[in-house]
PDB file of N, CA and C in Angstrom:
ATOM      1  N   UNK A   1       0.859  -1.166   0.000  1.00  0.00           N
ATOM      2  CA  UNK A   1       0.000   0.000   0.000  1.00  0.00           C
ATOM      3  C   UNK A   1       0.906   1.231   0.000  1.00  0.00           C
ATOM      4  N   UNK A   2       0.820   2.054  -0.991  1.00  0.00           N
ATOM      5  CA  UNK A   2       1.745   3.409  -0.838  1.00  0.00           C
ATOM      6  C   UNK A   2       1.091   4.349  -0.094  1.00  0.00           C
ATOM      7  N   UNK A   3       1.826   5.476   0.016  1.00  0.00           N
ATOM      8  CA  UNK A   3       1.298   6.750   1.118  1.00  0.00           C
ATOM      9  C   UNK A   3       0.489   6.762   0.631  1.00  0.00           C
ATOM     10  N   UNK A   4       0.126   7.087  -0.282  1.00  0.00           N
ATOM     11  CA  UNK A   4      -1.493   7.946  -1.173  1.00  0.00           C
ATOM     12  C   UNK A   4      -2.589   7.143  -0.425  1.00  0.00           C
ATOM     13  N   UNK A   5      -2.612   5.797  -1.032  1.00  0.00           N
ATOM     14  CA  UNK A   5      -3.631   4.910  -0.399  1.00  0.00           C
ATOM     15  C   UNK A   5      -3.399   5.334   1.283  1.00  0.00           C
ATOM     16  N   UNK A   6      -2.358   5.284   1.769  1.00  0.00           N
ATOM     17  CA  UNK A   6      -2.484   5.139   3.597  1.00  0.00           C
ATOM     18  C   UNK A   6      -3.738   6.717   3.755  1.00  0.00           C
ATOM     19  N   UNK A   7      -2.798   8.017   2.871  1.00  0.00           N
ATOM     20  CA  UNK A   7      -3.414   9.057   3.649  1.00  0.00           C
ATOM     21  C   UNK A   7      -5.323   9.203   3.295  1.00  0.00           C
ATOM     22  N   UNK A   8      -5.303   9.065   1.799  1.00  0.00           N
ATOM     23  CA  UNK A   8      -6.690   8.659   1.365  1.00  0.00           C
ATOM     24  C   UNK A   8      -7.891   7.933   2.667  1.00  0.00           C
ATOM     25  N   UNK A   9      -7.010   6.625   3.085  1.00  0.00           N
ATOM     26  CA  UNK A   9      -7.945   5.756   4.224  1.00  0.00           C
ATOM     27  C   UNK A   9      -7.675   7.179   5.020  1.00  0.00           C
ATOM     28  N   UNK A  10      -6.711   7.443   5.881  1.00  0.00           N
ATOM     29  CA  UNK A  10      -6.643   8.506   6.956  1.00  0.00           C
ATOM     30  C   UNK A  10      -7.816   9.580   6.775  1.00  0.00           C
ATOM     31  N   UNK A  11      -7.831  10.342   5.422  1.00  0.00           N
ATOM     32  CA  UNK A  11      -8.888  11.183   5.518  1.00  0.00           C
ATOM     33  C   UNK A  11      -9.949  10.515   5.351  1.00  0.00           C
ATOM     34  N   UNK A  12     -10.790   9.576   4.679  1.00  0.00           N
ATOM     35  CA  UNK A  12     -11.912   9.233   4.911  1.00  0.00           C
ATOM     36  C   UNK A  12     -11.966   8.692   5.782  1.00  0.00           C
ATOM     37  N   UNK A  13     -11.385   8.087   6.728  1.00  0.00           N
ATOM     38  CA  UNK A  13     -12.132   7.696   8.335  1.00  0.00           C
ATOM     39  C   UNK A  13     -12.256   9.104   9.129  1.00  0.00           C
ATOM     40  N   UNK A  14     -10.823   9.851   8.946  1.00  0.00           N
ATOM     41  CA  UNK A  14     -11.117  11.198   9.541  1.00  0.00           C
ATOM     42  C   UNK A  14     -12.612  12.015   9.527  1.00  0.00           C
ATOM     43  N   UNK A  15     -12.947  11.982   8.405  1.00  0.00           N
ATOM     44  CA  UNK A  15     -13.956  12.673   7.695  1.00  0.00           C
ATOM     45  C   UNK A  15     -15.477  11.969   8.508  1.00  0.00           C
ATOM     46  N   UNK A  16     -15.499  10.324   8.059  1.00  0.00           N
ATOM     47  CA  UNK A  16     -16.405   9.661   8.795  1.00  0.00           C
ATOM     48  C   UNK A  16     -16.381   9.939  10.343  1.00  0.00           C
ATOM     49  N   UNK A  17     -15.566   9.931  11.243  1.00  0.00           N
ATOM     50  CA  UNK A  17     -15.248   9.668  12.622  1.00  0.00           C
ATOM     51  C   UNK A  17     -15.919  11.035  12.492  1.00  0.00           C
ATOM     52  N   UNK A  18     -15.469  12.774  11.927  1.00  0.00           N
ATOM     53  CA  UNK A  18     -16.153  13.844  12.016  1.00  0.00           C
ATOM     54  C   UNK A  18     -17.618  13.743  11.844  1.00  0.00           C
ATOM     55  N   UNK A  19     -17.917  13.278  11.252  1.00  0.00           N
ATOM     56  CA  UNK A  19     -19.750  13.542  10.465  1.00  0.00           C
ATOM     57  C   UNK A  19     -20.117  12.772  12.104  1.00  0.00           C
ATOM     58  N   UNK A  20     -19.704  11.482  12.192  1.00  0.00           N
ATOM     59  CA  UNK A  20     -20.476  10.986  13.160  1.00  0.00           C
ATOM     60  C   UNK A  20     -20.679  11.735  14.549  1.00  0.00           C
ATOM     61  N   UNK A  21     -19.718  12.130  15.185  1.00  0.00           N
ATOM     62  CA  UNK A  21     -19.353  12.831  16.085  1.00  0.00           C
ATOM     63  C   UNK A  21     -20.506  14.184  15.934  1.00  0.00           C
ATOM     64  N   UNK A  22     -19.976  15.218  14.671  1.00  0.00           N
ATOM     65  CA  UNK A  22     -20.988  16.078  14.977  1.00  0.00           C
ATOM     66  C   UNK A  22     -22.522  15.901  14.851  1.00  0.00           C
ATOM     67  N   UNK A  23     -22.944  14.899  13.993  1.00  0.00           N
ATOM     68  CA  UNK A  23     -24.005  13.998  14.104  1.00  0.00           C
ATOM     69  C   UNK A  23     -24.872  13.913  15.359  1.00  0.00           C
ATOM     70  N   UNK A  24     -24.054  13.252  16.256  1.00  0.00           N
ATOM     71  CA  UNK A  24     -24.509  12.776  17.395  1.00  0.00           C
ATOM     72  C   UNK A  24     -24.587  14.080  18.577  1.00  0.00           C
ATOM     73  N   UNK A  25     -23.654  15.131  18.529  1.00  0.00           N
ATOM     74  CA  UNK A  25     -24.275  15.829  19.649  1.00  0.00           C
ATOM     75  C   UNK A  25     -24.720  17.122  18.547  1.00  0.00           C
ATOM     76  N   UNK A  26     -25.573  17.036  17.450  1.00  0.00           N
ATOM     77  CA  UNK A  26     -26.109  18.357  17.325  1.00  0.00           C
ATOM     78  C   UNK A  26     -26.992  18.458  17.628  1.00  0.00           C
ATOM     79  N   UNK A  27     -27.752  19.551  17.948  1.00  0.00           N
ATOM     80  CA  UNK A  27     -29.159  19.536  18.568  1.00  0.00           C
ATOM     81  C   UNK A  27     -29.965  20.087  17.282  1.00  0.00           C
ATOM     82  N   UNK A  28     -30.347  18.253  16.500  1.00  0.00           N
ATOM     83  CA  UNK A  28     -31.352  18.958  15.725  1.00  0.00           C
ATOM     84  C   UNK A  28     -32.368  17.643  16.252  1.00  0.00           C
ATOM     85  N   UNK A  29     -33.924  17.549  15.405  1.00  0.00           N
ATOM     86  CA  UNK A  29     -34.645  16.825  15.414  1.00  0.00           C
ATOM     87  C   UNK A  29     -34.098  15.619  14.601  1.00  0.00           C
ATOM     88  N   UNK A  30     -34.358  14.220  14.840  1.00  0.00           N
ATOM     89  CA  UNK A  30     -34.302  13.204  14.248  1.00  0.00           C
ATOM     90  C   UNK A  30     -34.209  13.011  12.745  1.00  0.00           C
ATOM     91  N   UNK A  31     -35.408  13.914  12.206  1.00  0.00           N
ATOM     92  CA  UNK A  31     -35.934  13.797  10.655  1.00  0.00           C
ATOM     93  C   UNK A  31     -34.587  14.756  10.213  1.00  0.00           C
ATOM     94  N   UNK A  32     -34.463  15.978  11.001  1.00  0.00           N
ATOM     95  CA  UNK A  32     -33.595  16.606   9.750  1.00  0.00           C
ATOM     96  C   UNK A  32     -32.179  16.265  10.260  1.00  0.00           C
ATOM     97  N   UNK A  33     -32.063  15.640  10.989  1.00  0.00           N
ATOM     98  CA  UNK A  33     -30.320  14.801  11.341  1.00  0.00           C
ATOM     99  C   UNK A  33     -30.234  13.869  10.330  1.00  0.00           C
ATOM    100  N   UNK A  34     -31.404  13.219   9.769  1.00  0.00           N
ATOM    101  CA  UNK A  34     -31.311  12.101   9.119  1.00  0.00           C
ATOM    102  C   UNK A  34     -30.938  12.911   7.204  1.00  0.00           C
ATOM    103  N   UNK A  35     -32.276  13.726   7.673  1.00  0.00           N
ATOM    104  CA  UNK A  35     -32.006  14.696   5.705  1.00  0.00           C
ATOM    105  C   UNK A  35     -30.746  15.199   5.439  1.00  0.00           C
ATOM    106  N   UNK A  36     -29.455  15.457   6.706  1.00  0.00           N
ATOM    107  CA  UNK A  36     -28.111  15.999   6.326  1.00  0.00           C
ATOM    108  C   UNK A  36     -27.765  14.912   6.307  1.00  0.00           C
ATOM    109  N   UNK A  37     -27.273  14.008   7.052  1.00  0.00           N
ATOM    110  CA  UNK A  37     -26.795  12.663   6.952  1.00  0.00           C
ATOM    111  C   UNK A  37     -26.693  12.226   5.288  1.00  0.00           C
ATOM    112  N   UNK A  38     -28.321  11.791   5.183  1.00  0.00           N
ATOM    113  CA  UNK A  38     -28.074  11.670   3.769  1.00  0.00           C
ATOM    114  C   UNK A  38     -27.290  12.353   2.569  1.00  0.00           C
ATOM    115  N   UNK A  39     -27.301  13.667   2.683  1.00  0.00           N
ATOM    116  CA  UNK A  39     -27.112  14.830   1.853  1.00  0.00           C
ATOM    117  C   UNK A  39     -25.657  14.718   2.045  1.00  0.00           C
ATOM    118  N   UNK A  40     -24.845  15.009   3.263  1.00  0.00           N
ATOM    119  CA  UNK A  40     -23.469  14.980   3.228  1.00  0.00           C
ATOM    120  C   UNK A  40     -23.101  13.108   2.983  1.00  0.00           C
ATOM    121  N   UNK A  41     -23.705  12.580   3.026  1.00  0.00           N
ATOM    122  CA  UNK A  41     -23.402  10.958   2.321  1.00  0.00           C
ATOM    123  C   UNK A  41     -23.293  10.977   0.637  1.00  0.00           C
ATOM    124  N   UNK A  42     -24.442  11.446   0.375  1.00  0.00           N
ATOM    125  CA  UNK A  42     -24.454  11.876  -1.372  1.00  0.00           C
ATOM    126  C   UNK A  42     -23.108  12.469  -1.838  1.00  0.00           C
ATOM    127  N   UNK A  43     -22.869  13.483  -0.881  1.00  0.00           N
ATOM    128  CA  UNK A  43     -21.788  14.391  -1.211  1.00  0.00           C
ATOM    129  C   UNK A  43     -20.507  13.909  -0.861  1.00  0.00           C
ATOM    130  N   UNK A  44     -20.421  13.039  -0.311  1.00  0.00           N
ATOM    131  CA  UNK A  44     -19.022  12.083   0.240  1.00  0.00           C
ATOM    132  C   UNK A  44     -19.000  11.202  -0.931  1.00  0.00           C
ATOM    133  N   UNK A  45     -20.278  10.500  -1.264  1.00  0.00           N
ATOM    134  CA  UNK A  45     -20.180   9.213  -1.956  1.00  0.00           C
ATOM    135  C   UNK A  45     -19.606   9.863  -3.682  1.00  0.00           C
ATOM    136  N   UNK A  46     -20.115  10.992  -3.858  1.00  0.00           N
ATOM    137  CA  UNK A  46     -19.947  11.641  -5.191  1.00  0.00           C
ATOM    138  C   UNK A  46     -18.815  11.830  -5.512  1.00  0.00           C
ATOM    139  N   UNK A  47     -17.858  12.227  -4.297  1.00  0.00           N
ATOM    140  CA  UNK A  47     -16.812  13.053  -4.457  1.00  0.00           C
ATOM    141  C   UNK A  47     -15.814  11.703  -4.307  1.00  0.00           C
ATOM    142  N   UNK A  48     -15.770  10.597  -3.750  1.00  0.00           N
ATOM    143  CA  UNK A  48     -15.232   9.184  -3.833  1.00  0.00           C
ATOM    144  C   UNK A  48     -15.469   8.760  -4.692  1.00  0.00           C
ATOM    145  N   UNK A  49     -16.369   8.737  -5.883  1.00  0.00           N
ATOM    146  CA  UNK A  49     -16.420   8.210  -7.077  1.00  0.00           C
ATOM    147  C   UNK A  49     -15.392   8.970  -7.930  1.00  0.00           C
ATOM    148  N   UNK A  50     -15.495  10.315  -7.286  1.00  0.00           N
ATOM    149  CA  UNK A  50     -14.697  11.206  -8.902  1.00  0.00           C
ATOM    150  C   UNK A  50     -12.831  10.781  -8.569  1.00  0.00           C
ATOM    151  N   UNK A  51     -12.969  10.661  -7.477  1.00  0.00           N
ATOM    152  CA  UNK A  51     -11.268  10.489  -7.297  1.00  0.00           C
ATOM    153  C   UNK A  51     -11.141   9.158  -7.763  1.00  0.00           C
ATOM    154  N   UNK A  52     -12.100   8.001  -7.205  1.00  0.00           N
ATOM    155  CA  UNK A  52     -11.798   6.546  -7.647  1.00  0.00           C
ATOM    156  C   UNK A  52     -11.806   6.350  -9.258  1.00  0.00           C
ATOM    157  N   UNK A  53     -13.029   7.055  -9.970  1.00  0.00           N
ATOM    158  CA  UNK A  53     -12.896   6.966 -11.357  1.00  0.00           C
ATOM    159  C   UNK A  53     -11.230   8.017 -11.859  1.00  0.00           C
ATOM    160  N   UNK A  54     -10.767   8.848 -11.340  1.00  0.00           N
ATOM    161  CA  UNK A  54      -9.700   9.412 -11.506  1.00  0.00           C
ATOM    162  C   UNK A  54      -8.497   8.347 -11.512  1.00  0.00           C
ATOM    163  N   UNK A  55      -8.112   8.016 -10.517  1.00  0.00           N
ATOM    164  CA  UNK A  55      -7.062   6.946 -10.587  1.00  0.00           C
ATOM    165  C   UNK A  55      -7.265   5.391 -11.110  1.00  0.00           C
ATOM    166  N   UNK A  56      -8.450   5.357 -11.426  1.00  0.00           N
ATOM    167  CA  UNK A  56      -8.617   4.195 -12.449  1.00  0.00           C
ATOM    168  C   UNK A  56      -8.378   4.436 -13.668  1.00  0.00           C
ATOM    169  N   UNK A  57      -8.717   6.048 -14.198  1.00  0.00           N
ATOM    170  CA  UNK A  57      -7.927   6.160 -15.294  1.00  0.00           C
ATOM    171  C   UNK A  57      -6.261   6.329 -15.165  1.00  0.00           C
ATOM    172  N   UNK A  58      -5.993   6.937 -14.184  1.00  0.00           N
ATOM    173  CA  UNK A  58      -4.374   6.800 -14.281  1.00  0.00           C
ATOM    174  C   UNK A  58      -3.922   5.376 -14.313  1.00  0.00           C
ATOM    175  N   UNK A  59      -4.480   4.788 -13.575  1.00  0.00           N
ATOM    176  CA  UNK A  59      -3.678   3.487 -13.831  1.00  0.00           C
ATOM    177  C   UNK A  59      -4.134   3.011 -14.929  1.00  0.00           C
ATOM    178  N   UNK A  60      -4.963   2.974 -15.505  1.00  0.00           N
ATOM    179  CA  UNK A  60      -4.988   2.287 -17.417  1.00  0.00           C
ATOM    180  C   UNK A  60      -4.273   3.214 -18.089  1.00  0.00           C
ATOM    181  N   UNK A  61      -4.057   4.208 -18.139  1.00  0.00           N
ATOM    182  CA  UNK A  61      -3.175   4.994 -18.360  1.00  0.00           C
ATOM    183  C   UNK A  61      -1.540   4.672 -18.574  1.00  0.00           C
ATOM    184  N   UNK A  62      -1.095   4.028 -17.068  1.00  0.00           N
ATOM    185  CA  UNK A  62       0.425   3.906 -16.491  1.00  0.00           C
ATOM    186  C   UNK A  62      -0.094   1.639 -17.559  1.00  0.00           C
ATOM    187  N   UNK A  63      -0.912   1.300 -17.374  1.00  0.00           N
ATOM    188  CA  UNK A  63      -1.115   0.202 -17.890  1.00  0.00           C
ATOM    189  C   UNK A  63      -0.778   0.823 -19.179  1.00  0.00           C
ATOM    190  N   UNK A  64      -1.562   0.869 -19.948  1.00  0.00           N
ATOM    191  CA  UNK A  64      -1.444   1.035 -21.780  1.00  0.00           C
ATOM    192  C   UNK A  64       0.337   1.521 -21.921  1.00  0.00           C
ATOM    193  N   UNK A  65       1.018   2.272 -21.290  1.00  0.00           N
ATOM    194  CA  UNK A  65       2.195   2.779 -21.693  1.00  0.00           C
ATOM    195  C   UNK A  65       3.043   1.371 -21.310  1.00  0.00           C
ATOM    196  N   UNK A  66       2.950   0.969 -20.170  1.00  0.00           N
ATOM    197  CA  UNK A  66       3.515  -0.287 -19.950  1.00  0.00           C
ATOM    198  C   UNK A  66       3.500  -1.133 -21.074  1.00  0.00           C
ATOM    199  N   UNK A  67       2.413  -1.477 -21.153  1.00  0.00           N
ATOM    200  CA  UNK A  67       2.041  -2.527 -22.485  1.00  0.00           C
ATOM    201  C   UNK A  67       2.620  -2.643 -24.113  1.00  0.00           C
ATOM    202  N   UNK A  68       2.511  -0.839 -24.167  1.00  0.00           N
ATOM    203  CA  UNK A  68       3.143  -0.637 -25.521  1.00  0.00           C
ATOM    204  C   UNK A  68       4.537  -0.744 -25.673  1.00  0.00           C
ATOM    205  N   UNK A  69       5.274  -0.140 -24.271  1.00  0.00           N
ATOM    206  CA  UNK A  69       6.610  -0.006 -24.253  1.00  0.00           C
ATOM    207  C   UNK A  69       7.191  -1.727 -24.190  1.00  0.00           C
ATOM    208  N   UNK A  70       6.669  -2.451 -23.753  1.00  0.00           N
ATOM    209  CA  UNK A  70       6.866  -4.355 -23.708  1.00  0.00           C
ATOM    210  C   UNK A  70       6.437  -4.507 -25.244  1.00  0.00           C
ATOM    211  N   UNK A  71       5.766  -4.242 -26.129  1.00  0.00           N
ATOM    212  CA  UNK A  71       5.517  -4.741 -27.022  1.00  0.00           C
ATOM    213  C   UNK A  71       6.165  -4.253 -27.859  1.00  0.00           C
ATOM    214  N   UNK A  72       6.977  -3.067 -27.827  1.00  0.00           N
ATOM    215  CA  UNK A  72       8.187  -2.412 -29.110  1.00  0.00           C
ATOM    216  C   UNK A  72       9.362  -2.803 -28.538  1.00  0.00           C
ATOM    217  N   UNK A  73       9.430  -3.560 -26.959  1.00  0.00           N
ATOM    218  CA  UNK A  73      10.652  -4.697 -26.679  1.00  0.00           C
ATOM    219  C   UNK A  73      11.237  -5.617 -27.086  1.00  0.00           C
ATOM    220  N   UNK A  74       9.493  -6.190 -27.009  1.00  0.00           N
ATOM    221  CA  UNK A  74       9.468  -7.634 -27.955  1.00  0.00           C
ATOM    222  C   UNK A  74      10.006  -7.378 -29.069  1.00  0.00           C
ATOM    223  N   UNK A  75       9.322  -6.675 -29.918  1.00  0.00           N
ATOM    224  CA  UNK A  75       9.807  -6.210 -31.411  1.00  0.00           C
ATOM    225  C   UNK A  75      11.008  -6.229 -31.936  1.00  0.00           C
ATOM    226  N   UNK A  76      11.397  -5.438 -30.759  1.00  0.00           N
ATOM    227  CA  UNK A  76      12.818  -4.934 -30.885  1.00  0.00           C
ATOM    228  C   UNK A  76      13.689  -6.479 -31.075  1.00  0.00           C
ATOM    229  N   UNK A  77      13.452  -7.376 -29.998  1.00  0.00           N
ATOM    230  CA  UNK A  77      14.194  -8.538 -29.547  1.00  0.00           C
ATOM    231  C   UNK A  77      13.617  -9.157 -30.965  1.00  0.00           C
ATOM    232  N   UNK A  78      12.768  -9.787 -31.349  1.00  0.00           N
ATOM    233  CA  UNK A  78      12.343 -10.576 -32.297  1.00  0.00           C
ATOM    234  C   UNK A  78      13.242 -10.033 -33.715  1.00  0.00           C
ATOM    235  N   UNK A  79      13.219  -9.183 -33.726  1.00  0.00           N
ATOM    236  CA  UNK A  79      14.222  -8.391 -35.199  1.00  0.00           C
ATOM    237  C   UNK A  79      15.265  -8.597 -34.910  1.00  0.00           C
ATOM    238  N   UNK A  80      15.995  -8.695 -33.962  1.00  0.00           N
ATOM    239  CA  UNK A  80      17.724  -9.368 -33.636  1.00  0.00           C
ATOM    240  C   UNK A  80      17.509 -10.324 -33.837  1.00  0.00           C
ATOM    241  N   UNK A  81      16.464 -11.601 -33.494  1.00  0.00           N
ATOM    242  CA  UNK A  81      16.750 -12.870 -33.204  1.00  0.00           C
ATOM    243  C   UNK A  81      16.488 -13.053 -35.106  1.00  0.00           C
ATOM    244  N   UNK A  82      15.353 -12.562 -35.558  1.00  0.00           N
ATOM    245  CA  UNK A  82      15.442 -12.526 -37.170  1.00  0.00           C
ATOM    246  C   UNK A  82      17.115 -12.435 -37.957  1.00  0.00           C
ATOM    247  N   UNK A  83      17.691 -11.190 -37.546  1.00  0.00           N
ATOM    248  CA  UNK A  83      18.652 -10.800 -37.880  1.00  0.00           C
ATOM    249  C   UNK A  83      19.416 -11.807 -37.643  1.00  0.00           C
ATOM    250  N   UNK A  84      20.181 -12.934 -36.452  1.00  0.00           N
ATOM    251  CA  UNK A  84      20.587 -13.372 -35.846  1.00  0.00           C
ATOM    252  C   UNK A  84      20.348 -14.869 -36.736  1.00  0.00           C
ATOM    253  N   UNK A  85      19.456 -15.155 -37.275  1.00  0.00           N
ATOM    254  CA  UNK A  85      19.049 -16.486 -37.456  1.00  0.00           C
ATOM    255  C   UNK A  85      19.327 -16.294 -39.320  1.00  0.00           C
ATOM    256  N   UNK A  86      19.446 -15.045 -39.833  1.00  0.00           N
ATOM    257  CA  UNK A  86      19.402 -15.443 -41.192  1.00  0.00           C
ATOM    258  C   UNK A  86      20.437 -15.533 -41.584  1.00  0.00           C
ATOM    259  N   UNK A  87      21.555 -14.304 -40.345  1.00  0.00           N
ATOM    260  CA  UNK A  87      23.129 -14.796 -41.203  1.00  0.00           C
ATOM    261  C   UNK A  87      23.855 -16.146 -40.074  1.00  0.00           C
ATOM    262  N   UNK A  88      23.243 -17.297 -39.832  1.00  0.00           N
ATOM    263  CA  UNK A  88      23.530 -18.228 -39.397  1.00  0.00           C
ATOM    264  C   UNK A  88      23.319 -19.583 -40.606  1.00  0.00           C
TER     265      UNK A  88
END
């Protein structure tokens, strides 16, 4: 697990451990503790999708360059071993 991932978990429990906390001692009624709850959940869950869809593209990203750069390796190697095999 690299830092990114460690601090990522760090702030979203941070974040959770906050909501709950102020959650629990605000002095509102039941119904509208429950209507923010939801609302800052929407808004947590939204904003965790955009970073997760973010680094899923980086990593197909850091994938595809990987892939191409192994496959003009190969290339590379297969044209020596060509080279290699015809003046034999």
């Amino acid at each position: 697990m690299n830092s990114i991932s460690k601090v990522m978990i760090a702030l979203i429990g941070g974040a959770a451990a906050g909501l709950a906390t102020g959650y629990l001692t605000a002095p509102r009624a039941g119904k509208k503790s429950r209507e923010k709850l939801s609302k800052e959940y929407d808004i947590t869950k939204k904003s965790l999708e955009q970073a997760a869809t973010k680094k899923l593209a980086e990593a197909k990203s850091i994938l595809n360059e990987t892939i191409e750069k192994q496959a003009q390796n190969g290339k590379e190697v297969l044209d020596k071993v060509k080279k290699v095999a015809t003046f034999s």
